[in-house]
Protein backbone atom coordinates (compact mmCIF):
# COMPACT_ATOMS: atom_id res chain seq x y z
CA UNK A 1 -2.08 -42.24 20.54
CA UNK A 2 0.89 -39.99 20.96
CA UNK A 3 0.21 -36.02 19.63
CA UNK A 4 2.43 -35.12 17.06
CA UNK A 5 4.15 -31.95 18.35
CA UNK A 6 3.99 -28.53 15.61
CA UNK A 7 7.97 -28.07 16.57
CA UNK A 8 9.30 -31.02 14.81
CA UNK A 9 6.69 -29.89 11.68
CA UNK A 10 7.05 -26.49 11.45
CA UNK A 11 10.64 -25.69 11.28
CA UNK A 12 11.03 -28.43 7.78
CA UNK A 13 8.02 -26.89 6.13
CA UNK A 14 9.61 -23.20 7.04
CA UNK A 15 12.63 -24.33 5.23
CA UNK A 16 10.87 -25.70 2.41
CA UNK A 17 9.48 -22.60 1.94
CA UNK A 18 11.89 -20.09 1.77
CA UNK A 19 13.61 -22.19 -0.07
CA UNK A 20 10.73 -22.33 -2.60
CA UNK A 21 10.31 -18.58 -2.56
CA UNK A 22 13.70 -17.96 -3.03
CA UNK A 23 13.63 -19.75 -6.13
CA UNK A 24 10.46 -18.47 -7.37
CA UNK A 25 11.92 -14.81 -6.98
CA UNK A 26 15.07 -16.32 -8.63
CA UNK A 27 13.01 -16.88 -11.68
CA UNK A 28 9.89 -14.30 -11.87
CA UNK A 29 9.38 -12.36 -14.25
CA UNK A 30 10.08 -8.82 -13.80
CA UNK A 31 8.12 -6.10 -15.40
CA UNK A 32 9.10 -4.12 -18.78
CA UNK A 33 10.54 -1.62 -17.48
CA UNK A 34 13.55 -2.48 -15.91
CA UNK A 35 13.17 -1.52 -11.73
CA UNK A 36 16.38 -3.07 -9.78
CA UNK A 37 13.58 -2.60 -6.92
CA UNK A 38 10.86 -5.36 -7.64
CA UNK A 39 10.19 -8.29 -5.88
CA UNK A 40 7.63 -10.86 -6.82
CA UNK A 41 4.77 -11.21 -4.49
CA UNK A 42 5.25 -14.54 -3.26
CA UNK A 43 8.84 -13.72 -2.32
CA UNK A 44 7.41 -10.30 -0.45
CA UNK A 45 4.46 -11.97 1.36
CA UNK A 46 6.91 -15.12 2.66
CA UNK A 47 9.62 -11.93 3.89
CA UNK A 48 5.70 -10.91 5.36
CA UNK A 49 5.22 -13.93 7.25
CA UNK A 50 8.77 -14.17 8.48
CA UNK A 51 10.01 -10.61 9.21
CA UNK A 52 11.65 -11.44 12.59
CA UNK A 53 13.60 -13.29 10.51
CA UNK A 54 13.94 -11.47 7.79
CA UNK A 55 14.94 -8.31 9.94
CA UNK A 56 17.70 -10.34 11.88
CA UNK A 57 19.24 -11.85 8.92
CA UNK A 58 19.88 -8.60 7.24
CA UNK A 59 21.41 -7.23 10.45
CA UNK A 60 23.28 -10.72 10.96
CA UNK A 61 24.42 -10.47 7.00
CA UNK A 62 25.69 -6.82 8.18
CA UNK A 63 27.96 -7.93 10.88
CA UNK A 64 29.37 -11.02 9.90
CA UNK A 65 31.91 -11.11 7.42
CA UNK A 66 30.95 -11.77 3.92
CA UNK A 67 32.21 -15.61 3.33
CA UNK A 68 29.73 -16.27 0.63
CA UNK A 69 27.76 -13.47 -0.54
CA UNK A 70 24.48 -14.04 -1.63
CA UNK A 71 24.53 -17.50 -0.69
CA UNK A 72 25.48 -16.81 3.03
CA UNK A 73 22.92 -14.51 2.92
CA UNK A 74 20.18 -17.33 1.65
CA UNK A 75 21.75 -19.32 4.47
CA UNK A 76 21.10 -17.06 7.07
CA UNK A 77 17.66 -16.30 6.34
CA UNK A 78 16.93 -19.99 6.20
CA UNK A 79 18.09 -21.22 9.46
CA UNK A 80 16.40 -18.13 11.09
CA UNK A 81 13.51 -18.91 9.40
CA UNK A 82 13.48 -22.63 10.51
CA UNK A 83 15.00 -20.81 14.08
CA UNK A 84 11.41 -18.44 14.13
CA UNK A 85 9.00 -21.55 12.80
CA UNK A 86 10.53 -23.61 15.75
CA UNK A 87 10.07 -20.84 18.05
CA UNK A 88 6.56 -20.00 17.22
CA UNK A 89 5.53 -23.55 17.02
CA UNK A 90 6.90 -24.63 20.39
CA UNK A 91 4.86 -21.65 22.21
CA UNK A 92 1.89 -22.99 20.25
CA UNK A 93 2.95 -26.68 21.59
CA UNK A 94 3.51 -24.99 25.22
CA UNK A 95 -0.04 -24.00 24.97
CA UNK A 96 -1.62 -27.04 23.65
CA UNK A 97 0.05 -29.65 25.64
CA UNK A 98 -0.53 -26.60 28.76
CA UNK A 99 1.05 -28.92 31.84
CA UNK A 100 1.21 -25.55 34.06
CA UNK A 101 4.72 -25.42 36.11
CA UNK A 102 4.54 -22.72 38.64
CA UNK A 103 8.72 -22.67 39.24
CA UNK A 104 8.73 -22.84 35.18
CA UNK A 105 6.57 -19.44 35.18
CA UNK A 106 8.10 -17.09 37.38
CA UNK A 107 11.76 -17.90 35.84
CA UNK A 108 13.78 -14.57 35.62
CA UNK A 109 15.44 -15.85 32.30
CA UNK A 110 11.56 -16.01 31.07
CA UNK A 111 10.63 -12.47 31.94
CA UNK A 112 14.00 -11.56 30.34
CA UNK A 113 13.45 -13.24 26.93
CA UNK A 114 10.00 -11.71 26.71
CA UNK A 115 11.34 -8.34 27.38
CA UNK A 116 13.63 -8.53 24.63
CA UNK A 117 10.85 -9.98 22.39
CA UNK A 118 8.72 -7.03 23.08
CA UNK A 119 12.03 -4.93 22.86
CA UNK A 120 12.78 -6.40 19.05
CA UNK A 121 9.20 -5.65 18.24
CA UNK A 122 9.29 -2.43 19.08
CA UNK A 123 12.26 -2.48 17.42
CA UNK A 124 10.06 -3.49 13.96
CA UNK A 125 7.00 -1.01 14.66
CA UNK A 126 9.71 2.11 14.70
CA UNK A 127 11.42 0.40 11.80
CA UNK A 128 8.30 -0.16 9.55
CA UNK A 129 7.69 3.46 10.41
CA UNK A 130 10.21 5.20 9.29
CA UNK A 131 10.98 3.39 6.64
CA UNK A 132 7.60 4.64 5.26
CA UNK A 133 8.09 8.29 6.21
CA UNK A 134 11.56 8.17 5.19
CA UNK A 135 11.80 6.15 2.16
CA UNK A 136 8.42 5.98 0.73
CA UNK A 137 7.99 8.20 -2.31
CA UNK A 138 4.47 9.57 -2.07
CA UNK A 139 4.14 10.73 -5.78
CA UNK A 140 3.88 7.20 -6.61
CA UNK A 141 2.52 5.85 -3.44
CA UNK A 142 4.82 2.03 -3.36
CA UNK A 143 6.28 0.76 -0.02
CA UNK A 144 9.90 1.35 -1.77
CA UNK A 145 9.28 -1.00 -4.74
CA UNK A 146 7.17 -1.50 -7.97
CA UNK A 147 4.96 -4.31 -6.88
CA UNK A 148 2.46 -2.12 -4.79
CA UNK A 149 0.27 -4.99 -3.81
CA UNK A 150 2.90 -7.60 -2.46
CA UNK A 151 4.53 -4.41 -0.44
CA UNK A 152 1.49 -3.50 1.11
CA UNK A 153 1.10 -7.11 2.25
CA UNK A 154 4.67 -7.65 2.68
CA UNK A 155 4.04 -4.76 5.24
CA UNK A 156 0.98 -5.61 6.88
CA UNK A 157 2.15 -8.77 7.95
CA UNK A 158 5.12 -6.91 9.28
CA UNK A 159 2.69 -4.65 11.34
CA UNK A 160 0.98 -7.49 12.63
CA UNK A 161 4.56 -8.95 13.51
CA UNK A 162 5.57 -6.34 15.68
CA UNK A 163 2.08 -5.57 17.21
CA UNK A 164 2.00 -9.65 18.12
CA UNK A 165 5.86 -9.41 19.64
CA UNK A 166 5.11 -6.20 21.51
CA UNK A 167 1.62 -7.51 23.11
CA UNK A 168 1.85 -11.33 23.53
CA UNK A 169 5.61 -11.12 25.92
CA UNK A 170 4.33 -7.82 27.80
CA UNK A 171 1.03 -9.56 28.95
CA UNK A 172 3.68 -12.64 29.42
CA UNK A 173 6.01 -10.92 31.79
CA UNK A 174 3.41 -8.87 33.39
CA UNK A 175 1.91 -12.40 34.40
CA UNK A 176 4.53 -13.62 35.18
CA UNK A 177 5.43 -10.47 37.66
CA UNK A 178 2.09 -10.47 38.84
CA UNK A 179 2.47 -14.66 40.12
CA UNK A 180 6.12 -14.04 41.33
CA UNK A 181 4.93 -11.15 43.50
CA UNK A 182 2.31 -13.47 44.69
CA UNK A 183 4.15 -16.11 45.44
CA UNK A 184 7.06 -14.19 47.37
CA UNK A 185 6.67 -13.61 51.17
CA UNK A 186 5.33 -10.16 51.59
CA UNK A 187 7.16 -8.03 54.20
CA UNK A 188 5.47 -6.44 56.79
């Protein structure tokens, strides 16, 4: 019996989703008081769970021309969303169906894409932190909204984010290093 492979799953049920949490942000309720700053906490703990993506599509939305406002926006963050799902699902897959090419892991384009993985999470570890020194108001003690509790997990899922694309492509490359220095002829 074949094994059904998590990147042709993942990437659907990421769109799904966001687009569900998109329209359950469209249509929350927001408190009494009128704050142009609150989110509902479904729509902050999805951003949570997909702040690569979330991240990129804001700095995407800020480069490319505006062709659709909010819309292209929407668009954006979906197909990086579906983009992120299908990455993270097919390095699960490469580790479940684990058919160990030595050629495949010494690759220089490897070591490069995990140094710019590590690279955009440190990226999202000095962003997270400032953003809290800088923008955080510490009279009332939010994460730059009204909904306290979906920022604070909005943002410890973004911790974890960065910590997991800092530490899983370093110990990646520096494997990587360490077999391609193994395997090259030493010189004497």
């Amino acid at each position: 019996m074949p094994r059904v492979r998590l990147a042709w799953i993942l990437p659907p049920v990421q769109v799904a989703l966001a687009e569900t949490a998109m329209q359950l942000g469209r249509h929350a309720h927001p408190p009494v008081r009128g704050d142009i700053y609150w989110y509902p906490t479904v729509e902050l703990i999805y951003y949570g769970l997909n702040t690569p993506a979330d991240r990129l599509s804001i700095i995407l939305f800020g480069l490319l021309p505006s062709w659709g406002g909010v819309i292209s926006g929407d668009l954006i963050y979906v197909l990086l969303a579906a983009a992120l799902g299908y990455l993270v699902a097919r390095k699960i897959d490469s580790y479940r169906f684990s058919k160990v090419c030595a050629q495949d892991e010494i690759s220089s384009s490897r070591i490069v894409w995990n140094l710019l993985a590590a690279l955009y999470g440190l990226y999202l570890l000095l962003f997270l932190c400032l953003h809290n020194v800088i923008f955080t108001n510490p009279r009332n003690g939010t994460g730059g909204g009204s909904n306290f509790y979906g920022d604070l997990m909005r943002q410890g899922l973004w911790l974890l984010w960065s910590l997991v694309l800092i530490v899983v492509p370093s110990v990646t490359m520096v494997f990587s290093l360490r077999r391609k220095l193994a395997v090259s002829p030493s010189k004497s």
